[in-house]
Every structure is written in structure tokens, then in C-alpha cells.
PDB file of N, CA and C in Angstrom:
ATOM      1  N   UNK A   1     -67.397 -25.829  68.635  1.00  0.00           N
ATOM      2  CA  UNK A   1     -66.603 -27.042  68.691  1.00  0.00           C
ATOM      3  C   UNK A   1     -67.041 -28.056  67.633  1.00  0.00           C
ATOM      4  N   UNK A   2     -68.134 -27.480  66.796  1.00  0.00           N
ATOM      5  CA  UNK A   2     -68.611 -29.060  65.734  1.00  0.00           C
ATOM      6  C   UNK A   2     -67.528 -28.885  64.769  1.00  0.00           C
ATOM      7  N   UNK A   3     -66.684 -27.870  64.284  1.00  0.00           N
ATOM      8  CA  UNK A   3     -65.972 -28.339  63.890  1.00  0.00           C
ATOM      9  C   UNK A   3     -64.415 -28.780  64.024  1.00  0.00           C
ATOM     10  N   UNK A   4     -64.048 -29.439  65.085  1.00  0.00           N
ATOM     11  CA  UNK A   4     -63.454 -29.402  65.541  1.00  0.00           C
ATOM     12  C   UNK A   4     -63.079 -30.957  65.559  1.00  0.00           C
ATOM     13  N   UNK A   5     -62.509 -32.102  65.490  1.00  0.00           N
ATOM     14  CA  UNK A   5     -61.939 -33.458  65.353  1.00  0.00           C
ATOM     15  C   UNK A   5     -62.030 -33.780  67.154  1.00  0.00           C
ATOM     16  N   UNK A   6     -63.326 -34.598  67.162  1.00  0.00           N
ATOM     17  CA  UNK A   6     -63.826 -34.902  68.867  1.00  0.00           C
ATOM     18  C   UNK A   6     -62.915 -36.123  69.089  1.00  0.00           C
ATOM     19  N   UNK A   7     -62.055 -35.742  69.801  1.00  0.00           N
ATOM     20  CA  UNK A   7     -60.723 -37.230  69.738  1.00  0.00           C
ATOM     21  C   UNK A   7     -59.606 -36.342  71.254  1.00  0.00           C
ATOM     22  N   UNK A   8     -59.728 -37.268  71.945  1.00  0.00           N
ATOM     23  CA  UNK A   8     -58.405 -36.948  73.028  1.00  0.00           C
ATOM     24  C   UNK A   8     -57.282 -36.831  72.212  1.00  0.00           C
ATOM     25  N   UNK A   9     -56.934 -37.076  71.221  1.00  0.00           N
ATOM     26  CA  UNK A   9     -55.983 -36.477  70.419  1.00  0.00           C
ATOM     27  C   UNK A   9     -55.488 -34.921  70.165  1.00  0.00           C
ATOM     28  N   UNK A  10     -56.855 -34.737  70.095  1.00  0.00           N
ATOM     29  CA  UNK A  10     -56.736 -32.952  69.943  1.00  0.00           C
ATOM     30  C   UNK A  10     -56.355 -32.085  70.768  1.00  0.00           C
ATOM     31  N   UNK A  11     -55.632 -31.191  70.217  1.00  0.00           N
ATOM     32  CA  UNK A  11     -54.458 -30.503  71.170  1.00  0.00           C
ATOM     33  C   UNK A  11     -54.672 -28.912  70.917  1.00  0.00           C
ATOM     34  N   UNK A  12     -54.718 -27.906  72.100  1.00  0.00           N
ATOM     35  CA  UNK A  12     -54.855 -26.686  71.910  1.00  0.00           C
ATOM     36  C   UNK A  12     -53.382 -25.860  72.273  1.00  0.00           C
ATOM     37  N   UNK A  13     -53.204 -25.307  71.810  1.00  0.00           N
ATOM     38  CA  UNK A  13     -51.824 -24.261  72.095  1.00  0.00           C
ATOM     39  C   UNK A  13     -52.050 -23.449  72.434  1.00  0.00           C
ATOM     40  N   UNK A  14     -51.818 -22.659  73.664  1.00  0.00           N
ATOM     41  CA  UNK A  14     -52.141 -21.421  74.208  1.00  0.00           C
ATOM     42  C   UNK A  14     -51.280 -21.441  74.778  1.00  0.00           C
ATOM     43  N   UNK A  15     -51.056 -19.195  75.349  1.00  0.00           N
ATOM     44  CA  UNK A  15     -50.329 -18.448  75.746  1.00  0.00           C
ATOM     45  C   UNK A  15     -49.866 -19.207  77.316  1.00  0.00           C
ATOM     46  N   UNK A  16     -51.506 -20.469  77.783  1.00  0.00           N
ATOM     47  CA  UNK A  16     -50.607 -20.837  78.901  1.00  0.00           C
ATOM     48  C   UNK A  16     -50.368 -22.234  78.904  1.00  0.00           C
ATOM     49  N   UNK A  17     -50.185 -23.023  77.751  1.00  0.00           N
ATOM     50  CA  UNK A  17     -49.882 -23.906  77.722  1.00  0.00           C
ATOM     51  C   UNK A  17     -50.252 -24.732  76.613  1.00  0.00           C
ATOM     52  N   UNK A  18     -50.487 -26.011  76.765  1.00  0.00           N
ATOM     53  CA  UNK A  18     -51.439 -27.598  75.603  1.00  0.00           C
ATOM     54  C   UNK A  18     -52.304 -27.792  76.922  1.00  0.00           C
ATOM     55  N   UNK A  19     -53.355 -27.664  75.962  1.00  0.00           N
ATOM     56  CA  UNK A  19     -54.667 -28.437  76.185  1.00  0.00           C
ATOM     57  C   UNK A  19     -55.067 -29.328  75.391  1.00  0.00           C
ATOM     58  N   UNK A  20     -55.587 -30.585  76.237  1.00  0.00           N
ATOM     59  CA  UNK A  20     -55.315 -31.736  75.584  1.00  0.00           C
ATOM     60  C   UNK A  20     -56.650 -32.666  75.210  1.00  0.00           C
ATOM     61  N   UNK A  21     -57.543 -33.111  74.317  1.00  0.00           N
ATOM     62  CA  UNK A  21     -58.595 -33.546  74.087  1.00  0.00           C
ATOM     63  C   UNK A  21     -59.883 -32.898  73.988  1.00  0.00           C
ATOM     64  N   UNK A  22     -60.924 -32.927  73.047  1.00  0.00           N
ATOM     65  CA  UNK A  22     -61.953 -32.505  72.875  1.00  0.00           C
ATOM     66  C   UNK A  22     -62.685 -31.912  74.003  1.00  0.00           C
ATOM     67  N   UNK A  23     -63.070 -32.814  74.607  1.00  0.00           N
ATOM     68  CA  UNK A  23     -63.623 -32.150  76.237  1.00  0.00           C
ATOM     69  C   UNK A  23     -63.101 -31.360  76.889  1.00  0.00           C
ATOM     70  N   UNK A  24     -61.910 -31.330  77.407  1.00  0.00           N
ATOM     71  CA  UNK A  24     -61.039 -30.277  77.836  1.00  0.00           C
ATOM     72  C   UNK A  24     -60.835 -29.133  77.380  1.00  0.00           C
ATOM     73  N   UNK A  25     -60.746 -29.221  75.945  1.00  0.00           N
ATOM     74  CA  UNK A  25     -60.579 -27.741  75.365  1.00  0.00           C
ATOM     75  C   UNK A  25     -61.859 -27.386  75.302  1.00  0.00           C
ATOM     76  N   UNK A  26     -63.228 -27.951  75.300  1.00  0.00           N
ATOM     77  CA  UNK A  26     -64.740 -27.612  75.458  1.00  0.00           C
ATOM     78  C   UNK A  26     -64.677 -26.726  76.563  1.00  0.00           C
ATOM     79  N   UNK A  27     -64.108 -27.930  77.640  1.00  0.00           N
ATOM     80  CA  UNK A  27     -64.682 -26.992  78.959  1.00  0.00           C
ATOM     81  C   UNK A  27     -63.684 -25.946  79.307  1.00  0.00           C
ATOM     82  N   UNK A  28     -62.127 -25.597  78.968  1.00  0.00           N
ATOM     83  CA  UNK A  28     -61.754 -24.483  78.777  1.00  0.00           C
ATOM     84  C   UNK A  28     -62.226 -23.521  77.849  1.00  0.00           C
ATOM     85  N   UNK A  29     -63.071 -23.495  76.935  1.00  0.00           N
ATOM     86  CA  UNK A  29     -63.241 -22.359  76.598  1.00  0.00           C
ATOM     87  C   UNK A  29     -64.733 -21.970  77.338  1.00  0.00           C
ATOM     88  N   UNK A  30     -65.519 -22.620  78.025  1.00  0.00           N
ATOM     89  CA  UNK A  30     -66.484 -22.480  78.837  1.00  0.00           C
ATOM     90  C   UNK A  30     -66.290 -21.771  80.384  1.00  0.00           C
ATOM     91  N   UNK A  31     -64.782 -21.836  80.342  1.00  0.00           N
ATOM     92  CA  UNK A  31     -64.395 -21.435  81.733  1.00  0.00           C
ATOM     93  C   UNK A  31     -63.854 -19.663  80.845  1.00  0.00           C
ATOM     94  N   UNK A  32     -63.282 -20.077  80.555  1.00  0.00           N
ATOM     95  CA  UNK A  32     -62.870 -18.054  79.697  1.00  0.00           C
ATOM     96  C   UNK A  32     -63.558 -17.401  79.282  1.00  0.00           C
ATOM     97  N   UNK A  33     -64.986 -18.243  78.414  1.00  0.00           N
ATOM     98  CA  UNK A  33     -65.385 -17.686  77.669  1.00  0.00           C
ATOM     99  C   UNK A  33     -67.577 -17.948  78.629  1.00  0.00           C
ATOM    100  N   UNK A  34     -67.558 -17.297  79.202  1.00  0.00           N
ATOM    101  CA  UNK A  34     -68.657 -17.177  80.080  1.00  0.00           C
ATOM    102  C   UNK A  34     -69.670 -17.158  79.573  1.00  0.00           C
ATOM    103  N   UNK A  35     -70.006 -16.445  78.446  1.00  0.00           N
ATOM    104  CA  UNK A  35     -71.341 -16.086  78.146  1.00  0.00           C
ATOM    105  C   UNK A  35     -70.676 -16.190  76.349  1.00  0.00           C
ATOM    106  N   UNK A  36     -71.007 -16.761  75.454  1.00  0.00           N
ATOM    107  CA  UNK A  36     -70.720 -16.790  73.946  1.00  0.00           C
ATOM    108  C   UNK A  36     -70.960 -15.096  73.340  1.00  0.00           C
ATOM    109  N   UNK A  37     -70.910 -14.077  73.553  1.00  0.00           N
ATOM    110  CA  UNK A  37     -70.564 -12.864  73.550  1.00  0.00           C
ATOM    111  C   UNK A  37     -69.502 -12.598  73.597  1.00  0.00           C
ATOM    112  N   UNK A  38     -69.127 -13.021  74.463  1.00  0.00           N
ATOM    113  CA  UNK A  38     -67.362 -12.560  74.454  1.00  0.00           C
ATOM    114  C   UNK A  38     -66.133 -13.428  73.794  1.00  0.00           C
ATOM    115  N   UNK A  39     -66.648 -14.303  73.340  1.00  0.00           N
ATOM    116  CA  UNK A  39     -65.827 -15.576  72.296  1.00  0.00           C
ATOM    117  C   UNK A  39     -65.156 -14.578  71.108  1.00  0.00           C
ATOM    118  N   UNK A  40     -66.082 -13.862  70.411  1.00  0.00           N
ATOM    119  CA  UNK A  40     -65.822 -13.556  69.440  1.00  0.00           C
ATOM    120  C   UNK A  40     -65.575 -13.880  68.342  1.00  0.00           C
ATOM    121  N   UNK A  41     -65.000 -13.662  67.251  1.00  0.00           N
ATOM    122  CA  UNK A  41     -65.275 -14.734  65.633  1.00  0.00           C
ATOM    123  C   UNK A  41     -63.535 -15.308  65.624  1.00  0.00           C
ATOM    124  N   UNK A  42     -63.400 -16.690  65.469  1.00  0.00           N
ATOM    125  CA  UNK A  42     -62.447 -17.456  65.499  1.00  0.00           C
ATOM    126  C   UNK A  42     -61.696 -17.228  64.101  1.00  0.00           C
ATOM    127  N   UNK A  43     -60.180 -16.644  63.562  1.00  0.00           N
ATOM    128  CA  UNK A  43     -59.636 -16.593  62.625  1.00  0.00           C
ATOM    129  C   UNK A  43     -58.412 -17.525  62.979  1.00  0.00           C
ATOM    130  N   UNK A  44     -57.861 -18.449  61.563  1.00  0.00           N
ATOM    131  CA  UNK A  44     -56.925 -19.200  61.973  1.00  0.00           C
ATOM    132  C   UNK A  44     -56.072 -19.016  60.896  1.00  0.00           C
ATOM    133  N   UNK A  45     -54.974 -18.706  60.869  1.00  0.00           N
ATOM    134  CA  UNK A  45     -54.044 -18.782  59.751  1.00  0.00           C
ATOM    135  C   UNK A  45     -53.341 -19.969  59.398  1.00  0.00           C
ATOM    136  N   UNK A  46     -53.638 -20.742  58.298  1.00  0.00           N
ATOM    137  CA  UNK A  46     -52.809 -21.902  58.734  1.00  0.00           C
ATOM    138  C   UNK A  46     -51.562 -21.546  58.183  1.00  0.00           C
ATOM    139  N   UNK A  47     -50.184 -22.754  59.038  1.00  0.00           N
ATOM    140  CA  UNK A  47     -48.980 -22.206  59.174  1.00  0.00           C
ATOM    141  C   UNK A  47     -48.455 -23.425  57.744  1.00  0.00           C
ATOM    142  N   UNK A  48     -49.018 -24.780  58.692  1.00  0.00           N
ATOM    143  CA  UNK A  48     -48.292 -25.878  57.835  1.00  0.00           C
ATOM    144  C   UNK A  48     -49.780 -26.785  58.285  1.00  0.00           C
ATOM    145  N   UNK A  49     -49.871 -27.743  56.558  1.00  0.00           N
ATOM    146  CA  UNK A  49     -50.509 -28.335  56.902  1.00  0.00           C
ATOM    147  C   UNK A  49     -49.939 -30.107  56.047  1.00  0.00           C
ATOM    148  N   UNK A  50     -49.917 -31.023  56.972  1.00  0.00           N
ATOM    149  CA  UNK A  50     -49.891 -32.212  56.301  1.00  0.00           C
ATOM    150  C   UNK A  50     -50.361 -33.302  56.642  1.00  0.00           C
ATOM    151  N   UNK A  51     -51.124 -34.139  55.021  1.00  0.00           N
ATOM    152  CA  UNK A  51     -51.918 -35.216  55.505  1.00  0.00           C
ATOM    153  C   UNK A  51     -51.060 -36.624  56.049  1.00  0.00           C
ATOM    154  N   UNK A  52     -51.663 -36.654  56.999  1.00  0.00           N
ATOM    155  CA  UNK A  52     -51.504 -38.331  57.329  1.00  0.00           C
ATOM    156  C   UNK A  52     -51.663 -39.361  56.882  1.00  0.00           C
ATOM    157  N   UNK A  53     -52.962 -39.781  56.699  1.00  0.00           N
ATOM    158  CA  UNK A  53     -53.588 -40.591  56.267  1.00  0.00           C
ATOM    159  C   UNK A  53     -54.810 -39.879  54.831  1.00  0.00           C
ATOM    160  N   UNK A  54     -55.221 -40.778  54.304  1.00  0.00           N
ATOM    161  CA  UNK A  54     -56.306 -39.973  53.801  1.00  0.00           C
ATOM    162  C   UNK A  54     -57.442 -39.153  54.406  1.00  0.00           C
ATOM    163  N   UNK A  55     -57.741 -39.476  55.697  1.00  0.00           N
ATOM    164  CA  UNK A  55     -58.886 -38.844  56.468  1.00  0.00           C
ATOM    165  C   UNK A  55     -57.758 -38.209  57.514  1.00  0.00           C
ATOM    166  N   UNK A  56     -56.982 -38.237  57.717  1.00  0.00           N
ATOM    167  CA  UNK A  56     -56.719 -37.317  58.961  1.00  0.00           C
ATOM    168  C   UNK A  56     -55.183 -36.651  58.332  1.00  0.00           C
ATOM    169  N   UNK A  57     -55.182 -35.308  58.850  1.00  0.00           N
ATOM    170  CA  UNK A  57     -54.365 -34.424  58.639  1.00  0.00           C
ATOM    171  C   UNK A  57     -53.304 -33.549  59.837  1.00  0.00           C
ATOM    172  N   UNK A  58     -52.605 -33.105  59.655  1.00  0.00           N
ATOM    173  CA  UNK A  58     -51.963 -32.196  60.807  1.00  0.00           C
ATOM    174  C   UNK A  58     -51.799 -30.953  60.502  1.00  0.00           C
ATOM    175  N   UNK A  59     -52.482 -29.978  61.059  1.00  0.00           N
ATOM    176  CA  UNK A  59     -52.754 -28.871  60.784  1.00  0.00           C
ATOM    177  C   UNK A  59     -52.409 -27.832  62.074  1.00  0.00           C
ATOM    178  N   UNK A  60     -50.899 -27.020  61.983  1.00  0.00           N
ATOM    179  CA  UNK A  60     -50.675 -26.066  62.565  1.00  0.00           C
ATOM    180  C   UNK A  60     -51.328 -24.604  61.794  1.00  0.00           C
ATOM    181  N   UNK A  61     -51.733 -24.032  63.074  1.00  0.00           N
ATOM    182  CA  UNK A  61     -51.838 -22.612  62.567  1.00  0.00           C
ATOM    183  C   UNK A  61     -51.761 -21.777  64.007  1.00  0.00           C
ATOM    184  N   UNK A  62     -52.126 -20.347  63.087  1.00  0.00           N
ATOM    185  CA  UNK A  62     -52.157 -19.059  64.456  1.00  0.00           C
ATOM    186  C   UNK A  62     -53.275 -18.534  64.565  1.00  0.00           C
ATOM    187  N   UNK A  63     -54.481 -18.164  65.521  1.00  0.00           N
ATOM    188  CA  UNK A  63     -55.487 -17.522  65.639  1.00  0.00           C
ATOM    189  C   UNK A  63     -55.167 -16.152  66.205  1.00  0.00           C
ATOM    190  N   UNK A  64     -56.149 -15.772  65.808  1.00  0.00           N
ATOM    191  CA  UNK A  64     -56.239 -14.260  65.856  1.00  0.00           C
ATOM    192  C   UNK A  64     -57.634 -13.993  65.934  1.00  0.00           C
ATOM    193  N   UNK A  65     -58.086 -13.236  66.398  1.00  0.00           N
ATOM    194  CA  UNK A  65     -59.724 -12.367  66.117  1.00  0.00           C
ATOM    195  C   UNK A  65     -59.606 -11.206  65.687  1.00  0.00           C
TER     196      UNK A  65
END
């Protein structure tokens, strides 16, 4: 998660839904992902990406492992 934008802003897309803010998507992947063995290596394709501001961006993509 360090790299990851720590902001209730941040939004996860999954097969079962949005997950919504830093913490939340922390502790969902703590609930799936039990033991960091089974995480596996994070690949992201990005789809579209555009800046906002100078420091912040919007960045869709698709993961895969």
C-alpha cells in the first residue's frame, strides 16, 4: 500500500464492487489476502491516464497477476 495515494479519495474496483479510501482497501486486502503469500505480484495496465492538477492525476487501469 506505500504506493498507493493514502486519501479517502481512493477508490478500488473490483469483481464485487468500489472500495472506497485508503484504509478500507488496506483492510480488504488483509481480509482476502491472509498471509502475504498468496497476494502475489500486482500488474496494472494502465487504460487512461489524466492529470488534474500538477500533483494529482486520474489513473484508470486493469490488474492482472
Amino acid at each position: 500500500m506505500e504506493g498507493y495515494w493514502k486519501s479517502d479519495e481512493l477508490r478500488l474496483v473490483n469483481p464485487d464492487g468500489i472500495t472506497r479510501g485508503w484504509q478500507a482497501i488496506l483492510d480488504r486486502y488483509l481480509a482476502v489476502y491472509a498471509e502475504p503469500t498468496e497476494m502475489g505480484q500486482l500488474r496494472l495496465d494502465t487504460l487512461e491516464s489524466r492529470l488534474l492538477t500538477p500533483d494529482q492525476a486520474l489513473v484508470i487501469g486493469l490488474s492482472g497477476c
